[in-house]
Structure formats: structure tokens, C-alpha cells
Protein backbone atom coordinates (compact mmCIF):
# COMPACT_ATOMS: atom_id res chain seq x y z
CA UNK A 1 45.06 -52.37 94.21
CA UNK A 2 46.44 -53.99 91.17
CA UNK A 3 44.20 -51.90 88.90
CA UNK A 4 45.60 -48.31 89.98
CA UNK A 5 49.07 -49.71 89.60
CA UNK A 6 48.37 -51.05 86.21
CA UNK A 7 46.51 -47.09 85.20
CA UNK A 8 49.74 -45.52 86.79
CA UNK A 9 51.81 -47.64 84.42
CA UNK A 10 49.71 -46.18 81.39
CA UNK A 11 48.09 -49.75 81.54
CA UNK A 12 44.32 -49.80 80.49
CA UNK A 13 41.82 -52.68 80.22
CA UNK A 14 39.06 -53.45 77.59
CA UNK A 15 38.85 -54.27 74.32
CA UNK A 16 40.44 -52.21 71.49
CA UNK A 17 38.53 -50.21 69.69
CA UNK A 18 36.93 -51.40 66.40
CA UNK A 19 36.84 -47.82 64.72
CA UNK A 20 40.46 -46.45 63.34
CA UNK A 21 40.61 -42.80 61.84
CA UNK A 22 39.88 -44.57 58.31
CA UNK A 23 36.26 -46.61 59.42
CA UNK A 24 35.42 -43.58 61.10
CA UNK A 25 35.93 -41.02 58.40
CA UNK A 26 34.22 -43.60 56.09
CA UNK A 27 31.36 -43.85 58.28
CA UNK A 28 30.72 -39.88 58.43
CA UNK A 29 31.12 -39.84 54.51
CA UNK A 30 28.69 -42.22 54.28
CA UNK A 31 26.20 -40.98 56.30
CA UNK A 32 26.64 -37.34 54.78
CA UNK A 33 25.80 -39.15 51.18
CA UNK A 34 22.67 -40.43 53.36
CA UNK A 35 23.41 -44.42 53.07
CA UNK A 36 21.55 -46.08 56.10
CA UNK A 37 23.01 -47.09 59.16
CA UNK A 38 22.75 -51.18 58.45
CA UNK A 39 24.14 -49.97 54.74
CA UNK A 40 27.04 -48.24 56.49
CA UNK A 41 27.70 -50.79 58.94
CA UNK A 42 28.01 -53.95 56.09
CA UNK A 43 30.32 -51.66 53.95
CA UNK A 44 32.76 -50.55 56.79
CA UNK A 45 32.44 -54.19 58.37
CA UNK A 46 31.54 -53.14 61.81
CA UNK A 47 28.01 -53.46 63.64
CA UNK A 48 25.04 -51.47 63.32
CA UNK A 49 25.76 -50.58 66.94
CA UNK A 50 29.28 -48.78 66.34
CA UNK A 51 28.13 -46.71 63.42
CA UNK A 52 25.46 -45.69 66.42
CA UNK A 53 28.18 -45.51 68.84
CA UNK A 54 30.55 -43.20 66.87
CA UNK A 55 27.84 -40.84 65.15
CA UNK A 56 26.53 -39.95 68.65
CA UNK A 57 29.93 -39.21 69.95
CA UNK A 58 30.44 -36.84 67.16
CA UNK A 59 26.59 -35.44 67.81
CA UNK A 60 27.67 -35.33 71.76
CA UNK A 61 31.22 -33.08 70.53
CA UNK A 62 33.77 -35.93 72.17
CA UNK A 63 36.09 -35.07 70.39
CA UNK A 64 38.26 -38.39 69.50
CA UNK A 65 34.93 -38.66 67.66
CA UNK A 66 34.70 -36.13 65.01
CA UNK A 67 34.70 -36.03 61.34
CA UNK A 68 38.08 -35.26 59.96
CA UNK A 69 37.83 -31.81 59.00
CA UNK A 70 39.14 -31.16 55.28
């Protein structure tokens, strides 16, 4: 199947990601300051979603989710 060839090839499908190490650290600095989600997502430029989205990875421990640690 063309699909298995293209993961073997280090090949993977769907859309980049929206949230770099710099939105996402943003996003948890923001939301330990307590701004609002729909605050958040206008002054990182991403949806309301994706701040959702990447603050329940971090709650769920993925870990290519989690707050920088300092």
C-alpha cells in the first residue's frame, strides 16, 4: 500500500501543526497569568480550539505538549 511505503520513508500526512515551541510556551504563560481561552487564542493568533487542544495535552502528560520547564 502506498501509505506504509510513504511511513517507511519517514513520510507522514496531515496538516502541520499550528503550535511551535514559542505559541505554545506563550499559551501556558498566559493561561498561568489567568487570561481566558478566547483572550489567549486572539493574542497567539490561533483558534480557541488549539489553545483547548494543547492545554489538554499538557493536562493528559503527552509530552510534546508540556510547558517548557525553566
Amino acid at each position: 500500500m502506498p501509505a506504509q511505503t510513504a511511513r517507511k520513508k519517514g513520510k507522514v500526512g496531515g496538516r502541520r501543526p499550528v503550535v511551535d515551541d514559542d505559541k505554545r510556551a506563550a499559551i501556558f504563560d498566559r493561561r498561568r497569568r489567568g487570561e481566558s481561552i478566547r483572550v489567549i487564542a486572539a493574542g497567539v493568533k490561533v483558534s480557541v480550539g488549539v489553545v483547548h487542544k494543547t492545554l489538554a495535552a499538557a493536562a493528559e502528560g503527552n509530552p510534546t505538549d508540556q510547558p517548557p520547564t525553566p
